[in-house]
Protein backbone atom coordinates (compact mmCIF):
# COMPACT_ATOMS: atom_id res chain seq x y z
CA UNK A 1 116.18 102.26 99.91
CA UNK A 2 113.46 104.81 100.28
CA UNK A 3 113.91 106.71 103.94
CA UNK A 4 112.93 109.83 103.06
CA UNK A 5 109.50 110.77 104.92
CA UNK A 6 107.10 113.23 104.24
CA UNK A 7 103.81 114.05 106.80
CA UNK A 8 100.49 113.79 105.31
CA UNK A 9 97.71 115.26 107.66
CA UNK A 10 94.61 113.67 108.51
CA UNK A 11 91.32 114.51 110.41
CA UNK A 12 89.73 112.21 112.54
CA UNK A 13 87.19 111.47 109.93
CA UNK A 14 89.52 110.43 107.29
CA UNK A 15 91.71 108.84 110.02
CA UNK A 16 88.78 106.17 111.03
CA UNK A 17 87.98 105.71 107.81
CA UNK A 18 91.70 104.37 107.29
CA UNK A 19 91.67 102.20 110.39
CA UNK A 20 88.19 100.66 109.62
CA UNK A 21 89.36 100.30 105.36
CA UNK A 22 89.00 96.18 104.63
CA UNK A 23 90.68 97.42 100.87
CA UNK A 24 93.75 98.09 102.59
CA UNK A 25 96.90 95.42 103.25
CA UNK A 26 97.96 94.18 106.26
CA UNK A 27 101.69 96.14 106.06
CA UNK A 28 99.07 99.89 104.98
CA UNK A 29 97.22 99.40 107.94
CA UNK A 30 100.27 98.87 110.19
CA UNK A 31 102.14 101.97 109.16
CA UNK A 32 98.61 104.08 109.78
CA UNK A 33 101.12 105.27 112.75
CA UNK A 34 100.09 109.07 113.36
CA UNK A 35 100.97 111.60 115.76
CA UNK A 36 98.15 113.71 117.08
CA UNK A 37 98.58 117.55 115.93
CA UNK A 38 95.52 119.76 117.40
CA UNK A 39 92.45 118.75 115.97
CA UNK A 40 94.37 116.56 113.26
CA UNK A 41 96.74 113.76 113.14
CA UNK A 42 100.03 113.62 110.89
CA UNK A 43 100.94 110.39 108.97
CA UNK A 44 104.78 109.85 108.58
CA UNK A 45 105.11 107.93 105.05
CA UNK A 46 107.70 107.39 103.03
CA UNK A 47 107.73 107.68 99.02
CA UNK A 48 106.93 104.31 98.41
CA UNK A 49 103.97 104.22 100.95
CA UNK A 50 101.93 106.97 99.82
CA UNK A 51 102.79 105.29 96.36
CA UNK A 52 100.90 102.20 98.30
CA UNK A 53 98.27 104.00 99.70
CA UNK A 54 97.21 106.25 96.35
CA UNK A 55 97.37 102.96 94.19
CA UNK A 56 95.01 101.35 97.05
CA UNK A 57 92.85 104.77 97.04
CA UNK A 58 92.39 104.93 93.24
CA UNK A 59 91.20 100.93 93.00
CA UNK A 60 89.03 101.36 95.75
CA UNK A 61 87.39 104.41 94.21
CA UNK A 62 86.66 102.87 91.05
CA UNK A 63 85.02 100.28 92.83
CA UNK A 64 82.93 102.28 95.33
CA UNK A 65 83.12 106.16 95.11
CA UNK A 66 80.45 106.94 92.41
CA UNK A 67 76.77 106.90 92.50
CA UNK A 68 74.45 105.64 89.63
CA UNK A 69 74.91 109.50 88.09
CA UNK A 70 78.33 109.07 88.06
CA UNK A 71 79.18 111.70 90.07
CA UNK A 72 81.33 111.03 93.14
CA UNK A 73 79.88 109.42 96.53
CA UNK A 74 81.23 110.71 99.66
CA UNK A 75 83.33 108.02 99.98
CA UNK A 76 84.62 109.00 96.35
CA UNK A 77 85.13 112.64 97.48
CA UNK A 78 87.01 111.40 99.97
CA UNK A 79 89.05 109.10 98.77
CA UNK A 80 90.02 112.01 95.91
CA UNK A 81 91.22 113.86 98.52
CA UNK A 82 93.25 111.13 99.76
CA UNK A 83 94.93 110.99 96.94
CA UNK A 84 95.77 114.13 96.35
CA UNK A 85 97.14 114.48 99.57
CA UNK A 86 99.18 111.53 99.43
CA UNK A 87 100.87 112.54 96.38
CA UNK A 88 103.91 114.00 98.21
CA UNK A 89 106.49 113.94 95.22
């Protein structure tokens, strides 16, 4: 059982962007749960759901965050970040 919990800290930006996400399952966009913190928000998430959300991040970025150059869109730059900050372990 995985109850450990770590926060992962989110603007607004990045926080909409989650909400509004059609890539992401039913049970990712339920635990989008945060806790306002200033001008941020903080994500509670276990181990196995940032697992959930990075795997998510990285397919959807293959599929949508470059541009014909190959260099990342700003969806792509932000979904990199996403996944670097969900990497909690």
């Amino acid at each position: 059982m995985d109850v450990m919990q770590k926060v992962v800290r989110l603007s607004s930006k990045e926080l909409e962007y989650l909400k509004g996400a059609r890539f992401l399952s039913d049970s990712l966009l339920q635990s989008l749960k945060t806790v306002a913190d200033g001008d941020a928000y903080s994500l509670y998430v276990s181990r196995t759901v940032a697992e959930d959300f990075r795997s998510a991040f990285m397919n959807r970025v293959a599929v949508a965050g470059f541009g014909p150059d190959y260099e990342p869109n700003s969806e792509g730059r932000m979904l990199e970040e996403l996944i670097d900050r969900f990497y909690l372990w």
